[in-house]
Every structure is written in C-alpha cells, then in structure tokens.
C-alpha atoms as a PDB file:
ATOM      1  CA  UNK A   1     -30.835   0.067 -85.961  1.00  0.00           C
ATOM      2  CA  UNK A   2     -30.145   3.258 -83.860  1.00  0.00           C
ATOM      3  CA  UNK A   3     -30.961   6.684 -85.591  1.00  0.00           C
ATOM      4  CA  UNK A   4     -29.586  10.091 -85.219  1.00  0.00           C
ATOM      5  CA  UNK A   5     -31.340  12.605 -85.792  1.00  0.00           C
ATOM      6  CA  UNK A   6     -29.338  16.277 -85.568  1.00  0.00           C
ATOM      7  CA  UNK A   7     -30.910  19.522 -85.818  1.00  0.00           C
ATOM      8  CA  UNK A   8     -28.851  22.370 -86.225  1.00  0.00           C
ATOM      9  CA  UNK A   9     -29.235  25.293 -83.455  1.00  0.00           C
ATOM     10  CA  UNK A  10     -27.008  26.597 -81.228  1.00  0.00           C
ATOM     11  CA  UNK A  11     -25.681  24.073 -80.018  1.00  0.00           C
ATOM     12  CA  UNK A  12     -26.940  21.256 -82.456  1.00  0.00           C
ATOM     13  CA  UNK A  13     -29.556  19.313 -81.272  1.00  0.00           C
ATOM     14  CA  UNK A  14     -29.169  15.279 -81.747  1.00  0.00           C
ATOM     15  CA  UNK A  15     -32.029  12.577 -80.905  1.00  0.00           C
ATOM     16  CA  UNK A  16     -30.879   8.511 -80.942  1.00  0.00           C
ATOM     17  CA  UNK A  17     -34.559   7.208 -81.869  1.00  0.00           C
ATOM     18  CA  UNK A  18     -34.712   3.177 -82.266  1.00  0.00           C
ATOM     19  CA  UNK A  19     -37.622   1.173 -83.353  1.00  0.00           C
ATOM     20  CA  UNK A  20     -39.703   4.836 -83.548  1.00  0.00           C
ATOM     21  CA  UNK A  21     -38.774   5.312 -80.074  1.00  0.00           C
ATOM     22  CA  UNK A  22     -36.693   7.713 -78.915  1.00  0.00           C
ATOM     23  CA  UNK A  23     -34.257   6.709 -76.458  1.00  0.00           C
ATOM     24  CA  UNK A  24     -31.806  10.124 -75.517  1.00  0.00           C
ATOM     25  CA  UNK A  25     -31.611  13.733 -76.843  1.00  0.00           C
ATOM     26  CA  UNK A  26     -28.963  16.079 -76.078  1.00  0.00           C
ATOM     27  CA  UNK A  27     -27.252  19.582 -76.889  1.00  0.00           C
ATOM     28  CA  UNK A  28     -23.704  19.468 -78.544  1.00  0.00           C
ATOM     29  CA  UNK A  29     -21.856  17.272 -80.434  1.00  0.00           C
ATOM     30  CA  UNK A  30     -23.361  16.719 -83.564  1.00  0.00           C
ATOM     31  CA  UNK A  31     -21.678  13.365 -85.096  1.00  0.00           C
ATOM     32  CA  UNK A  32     -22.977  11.354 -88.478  1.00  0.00           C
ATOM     33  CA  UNK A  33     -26.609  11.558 -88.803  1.00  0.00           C
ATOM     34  CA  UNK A  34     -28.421   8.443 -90.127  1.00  0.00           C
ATOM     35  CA  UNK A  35     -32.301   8.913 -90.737  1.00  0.00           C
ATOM     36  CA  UNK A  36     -33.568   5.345 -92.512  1.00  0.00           C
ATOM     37  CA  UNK A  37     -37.344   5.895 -91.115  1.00  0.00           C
ATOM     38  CA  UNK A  38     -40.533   7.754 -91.639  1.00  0.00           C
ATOM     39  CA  UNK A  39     -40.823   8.417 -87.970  1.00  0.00           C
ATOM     40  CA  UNK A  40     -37.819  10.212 -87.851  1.00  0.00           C
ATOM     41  CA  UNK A  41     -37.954  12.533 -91.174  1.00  0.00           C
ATOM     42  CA  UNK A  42     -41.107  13.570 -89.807  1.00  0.00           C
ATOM     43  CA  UNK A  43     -39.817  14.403 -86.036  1.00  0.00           C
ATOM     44  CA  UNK A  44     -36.795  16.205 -87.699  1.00  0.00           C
ATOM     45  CA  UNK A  45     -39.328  18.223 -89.851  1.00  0.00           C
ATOM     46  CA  UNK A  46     -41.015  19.212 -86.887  1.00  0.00           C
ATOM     47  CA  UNK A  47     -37.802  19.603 -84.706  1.00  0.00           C
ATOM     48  CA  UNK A  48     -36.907  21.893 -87.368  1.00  0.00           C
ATOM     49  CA  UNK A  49     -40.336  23.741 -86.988  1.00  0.00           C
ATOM     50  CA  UNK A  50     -39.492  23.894 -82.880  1.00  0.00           C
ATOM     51  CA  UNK A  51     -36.356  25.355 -83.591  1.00  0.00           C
ATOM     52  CA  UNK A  52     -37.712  28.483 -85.823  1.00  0.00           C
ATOM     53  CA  UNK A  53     -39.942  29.284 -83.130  1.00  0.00           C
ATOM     54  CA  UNK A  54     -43.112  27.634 -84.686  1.00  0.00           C
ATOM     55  CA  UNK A  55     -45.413  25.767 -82.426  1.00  0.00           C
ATOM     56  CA  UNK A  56     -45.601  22.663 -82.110  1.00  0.00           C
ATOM     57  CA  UNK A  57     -46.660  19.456 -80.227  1.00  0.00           C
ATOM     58  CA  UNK A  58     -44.628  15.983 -79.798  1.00  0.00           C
ATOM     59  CA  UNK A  59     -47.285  14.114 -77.753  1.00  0.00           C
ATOM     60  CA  UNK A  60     -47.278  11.488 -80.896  1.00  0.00           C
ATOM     61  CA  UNK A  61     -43.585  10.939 -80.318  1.00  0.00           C
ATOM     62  CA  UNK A  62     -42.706   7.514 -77.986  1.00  0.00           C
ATOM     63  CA  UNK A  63     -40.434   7.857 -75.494  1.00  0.00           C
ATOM     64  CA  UNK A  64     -38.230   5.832 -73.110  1.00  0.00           C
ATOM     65  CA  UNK A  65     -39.017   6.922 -69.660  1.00  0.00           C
ATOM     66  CA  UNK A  66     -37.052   6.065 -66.770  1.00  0.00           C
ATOM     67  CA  UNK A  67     -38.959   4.185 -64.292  1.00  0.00           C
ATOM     68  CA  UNK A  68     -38.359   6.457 -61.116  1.00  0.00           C
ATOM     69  CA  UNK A  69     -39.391   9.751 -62.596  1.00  0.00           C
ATOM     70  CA  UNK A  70     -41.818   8.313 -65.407  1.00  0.00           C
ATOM     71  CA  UNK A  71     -44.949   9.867 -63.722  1.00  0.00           C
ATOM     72  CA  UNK A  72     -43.360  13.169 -63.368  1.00  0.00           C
ATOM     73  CA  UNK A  73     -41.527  13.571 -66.741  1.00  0.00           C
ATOM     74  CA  UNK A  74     -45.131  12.371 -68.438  1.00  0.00           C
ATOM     75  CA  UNK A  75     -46.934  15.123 -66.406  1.00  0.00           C
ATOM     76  CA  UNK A  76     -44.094  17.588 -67.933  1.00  0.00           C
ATOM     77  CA  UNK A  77     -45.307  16.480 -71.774  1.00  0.00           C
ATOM     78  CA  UNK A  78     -48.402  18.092 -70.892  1.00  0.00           C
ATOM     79  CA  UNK A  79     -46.999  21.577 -70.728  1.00  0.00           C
ATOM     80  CA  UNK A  80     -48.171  23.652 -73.773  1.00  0.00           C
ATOM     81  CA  UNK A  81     -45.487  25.221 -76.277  1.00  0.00           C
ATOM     82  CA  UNK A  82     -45.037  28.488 -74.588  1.00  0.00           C
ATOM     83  CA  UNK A  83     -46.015  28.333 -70.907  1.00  0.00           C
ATOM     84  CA  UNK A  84     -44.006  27.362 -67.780  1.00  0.00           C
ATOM     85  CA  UNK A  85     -45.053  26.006 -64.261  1.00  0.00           C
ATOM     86  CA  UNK A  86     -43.195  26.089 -61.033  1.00  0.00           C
ATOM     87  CA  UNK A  87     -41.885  23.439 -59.485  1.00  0.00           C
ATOM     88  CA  UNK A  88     -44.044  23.733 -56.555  1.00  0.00           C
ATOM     89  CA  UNK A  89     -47.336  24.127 -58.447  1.00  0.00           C
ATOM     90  CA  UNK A  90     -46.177  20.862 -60.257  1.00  0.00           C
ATOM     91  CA  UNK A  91     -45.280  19.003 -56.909  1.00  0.00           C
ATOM     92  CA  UNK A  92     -48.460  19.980 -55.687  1.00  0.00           C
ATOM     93  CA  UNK A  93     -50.563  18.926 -58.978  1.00  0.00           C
ATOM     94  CA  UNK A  94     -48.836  15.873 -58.702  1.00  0.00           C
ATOM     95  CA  UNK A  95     -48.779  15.468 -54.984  1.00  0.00           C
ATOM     96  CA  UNK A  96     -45.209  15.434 -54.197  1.00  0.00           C
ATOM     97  CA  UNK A  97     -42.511  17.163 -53.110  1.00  0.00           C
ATOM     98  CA  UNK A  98     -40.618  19.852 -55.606  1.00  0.00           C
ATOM     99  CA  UNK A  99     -37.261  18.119 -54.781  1.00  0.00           C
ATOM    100  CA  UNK A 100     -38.419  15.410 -56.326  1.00  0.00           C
ATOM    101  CA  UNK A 101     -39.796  17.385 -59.341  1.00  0.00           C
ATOM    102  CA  UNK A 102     -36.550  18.251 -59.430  1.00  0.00           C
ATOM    103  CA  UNK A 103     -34.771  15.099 -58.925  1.00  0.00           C
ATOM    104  CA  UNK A 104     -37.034  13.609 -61.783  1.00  0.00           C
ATOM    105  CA  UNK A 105     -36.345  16.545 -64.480  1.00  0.00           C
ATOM    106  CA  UNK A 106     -32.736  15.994 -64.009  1.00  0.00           C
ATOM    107  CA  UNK A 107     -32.940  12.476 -65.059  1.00  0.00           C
ATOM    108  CA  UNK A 108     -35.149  13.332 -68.106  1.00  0.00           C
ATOM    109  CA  UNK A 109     -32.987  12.170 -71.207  1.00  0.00           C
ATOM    110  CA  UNK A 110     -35.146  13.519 -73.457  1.00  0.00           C
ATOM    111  CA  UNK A 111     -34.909  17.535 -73.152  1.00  0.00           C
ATOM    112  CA  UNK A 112     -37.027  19.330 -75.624  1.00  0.00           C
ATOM    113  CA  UNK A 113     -39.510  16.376 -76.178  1.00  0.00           C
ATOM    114  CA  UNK A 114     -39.875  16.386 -72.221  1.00  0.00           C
ATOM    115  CA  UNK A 115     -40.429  19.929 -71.985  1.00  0.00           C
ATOM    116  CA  UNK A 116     -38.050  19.939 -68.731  1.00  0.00           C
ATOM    117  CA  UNK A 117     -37.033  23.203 -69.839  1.00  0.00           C
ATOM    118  CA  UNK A 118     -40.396  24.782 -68.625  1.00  0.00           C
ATOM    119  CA  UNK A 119     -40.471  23.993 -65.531  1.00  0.00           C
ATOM    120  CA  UNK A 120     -39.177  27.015 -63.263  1.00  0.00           C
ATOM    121  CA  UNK A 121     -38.597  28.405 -59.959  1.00  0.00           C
ATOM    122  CA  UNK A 122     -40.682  30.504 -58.317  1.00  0.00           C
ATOM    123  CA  UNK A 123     -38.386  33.250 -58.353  1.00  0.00           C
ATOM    124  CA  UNK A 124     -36.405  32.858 -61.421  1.00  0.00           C
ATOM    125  CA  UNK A 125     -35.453  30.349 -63.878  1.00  0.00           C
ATOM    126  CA  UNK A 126     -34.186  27.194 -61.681  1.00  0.00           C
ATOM    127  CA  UNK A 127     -31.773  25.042 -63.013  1.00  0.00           C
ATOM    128  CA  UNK A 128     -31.233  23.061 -66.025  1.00  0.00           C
ATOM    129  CA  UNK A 129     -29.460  19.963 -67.090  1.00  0.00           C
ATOM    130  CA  UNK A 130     -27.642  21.859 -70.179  1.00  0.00           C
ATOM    131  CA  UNK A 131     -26.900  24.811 -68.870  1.00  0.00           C
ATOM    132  CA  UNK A 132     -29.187  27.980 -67.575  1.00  0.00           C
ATOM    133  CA  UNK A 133     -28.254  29.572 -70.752  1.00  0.00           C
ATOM    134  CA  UNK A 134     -30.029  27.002 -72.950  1.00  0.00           C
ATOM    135  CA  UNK A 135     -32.988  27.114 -70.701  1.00  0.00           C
ATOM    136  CA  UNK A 136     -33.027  30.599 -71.454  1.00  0.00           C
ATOM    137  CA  UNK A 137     -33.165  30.280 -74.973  1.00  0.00           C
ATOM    138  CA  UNK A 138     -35.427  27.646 -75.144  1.00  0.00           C
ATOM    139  CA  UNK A 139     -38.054  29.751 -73.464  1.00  0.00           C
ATOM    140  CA  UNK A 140     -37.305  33.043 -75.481  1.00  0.00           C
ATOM    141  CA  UNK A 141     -37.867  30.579 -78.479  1.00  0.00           C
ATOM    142  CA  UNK A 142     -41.043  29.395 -77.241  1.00  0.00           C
ATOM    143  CA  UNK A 143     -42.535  33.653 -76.277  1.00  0.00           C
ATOM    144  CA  UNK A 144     -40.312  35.431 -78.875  1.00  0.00           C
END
C-alpha cells in the first residue's frame, strides 16, 4: 500500500513511502495523507524535526535510487545537516565530471532525504529542481 506522508512548510512537503521505502518526495500539493506504518510516523516525526530547524540525520531511511545517478545521489546522503559542497569538489571526490553531478541531482526524486539541496556552485547557489527559492530556504533552515 502506498503512503503519504505530508509535512506542512512552505510549500508542504509530501513523501510516497511503500514497503518502508520511499519512492518520491516533492514540494506542493499536499493531497490525503495516509500513514498505516511505524516507518513512516517516525520519518514524519523527524521530517517535522527537519523542518523546525533541528538537526537531523535520514541515513536509516531506504530509498529508491535511480540506476544512472545512484552513485552520485548516495555520495550526496553523506552531506552533514548544515554544510554544502560544490559541484566540482563533488565531481572530483567522485571522479567525474560536475555536469554530471549535475545531471544526477536533477534526477534525484527524493529532495530533502537526498540532500540535493546542498550541493552548490562555486560562485553562488546553482540550480535546483524546485525552485532557487526553496534551495534558499532549505539552507537558511539548515545555518539559521
């Protein structure tokens, strides 16, 4: 049975977890929430937490990677709440190029989990899937 999980910000957050994975997460429309699992009244308690500012860590939360960007987006996970890294100094950690850094965090369905959001540009903030002024927030959140 698919989930939703919606956390109110602005804009609402929503997760669609099934079988204690989670398989998209998005900004906006916040539809009927159904929460029938453990797994996912404790990752709304601590998407909650997130959302105050408070931080915290989702390394214990599965996720559906896509097979083309899976060894980026996992290498993104492993940004701490609160810092940032540049495309290039992930390309190069990773050895590859930062288009494809790029390339890969626009396919990540799972923003906020997969901390694309924290990945930046060199001079600036870079782009982001839902919208530079999201990115913006999520990262004032994160160094208040």
């Amino acid at each position: 049975m698919l989930e939703r999980i919606i956390v109110k910000w602005d804009p609402s957050f929503v997760l669609e977890v099934e079988k204690g994975t989670v398989k998209r997460a998005y900004f906006g429309n916040e539809g009927d929430e159904i929460i029938t699992t453990d797994f996912s009244k404790k990752l709304k308690k601590e998407l909650r937490k997130y959302f105050k500012g408070t931080t915290t860590d989702f390394e214990w939360v599965n996720v559906e990677y896509p097979k083309s960007s899976e060894r980026i987006l996992k290498e993104v996970r492993k940004i701490p709440f609160g810092k940032t890294v540049t495309y290039g100094d992930l390309a190069k950690r990773l050895r590859t190029s930062p288009r494809a850094v790029g390339v890969a965090l626009r396919m990540n369905r799972i923003p906020v989990i997969i901390p694309c959001h924290r990945v930046v540009a060199k001079r600036g903030l870079g782009g982001y899937s839902y919208g530079i002024e999201i990115k913006r927030k999520l990262l004032s959140l994160e160094n208040p």
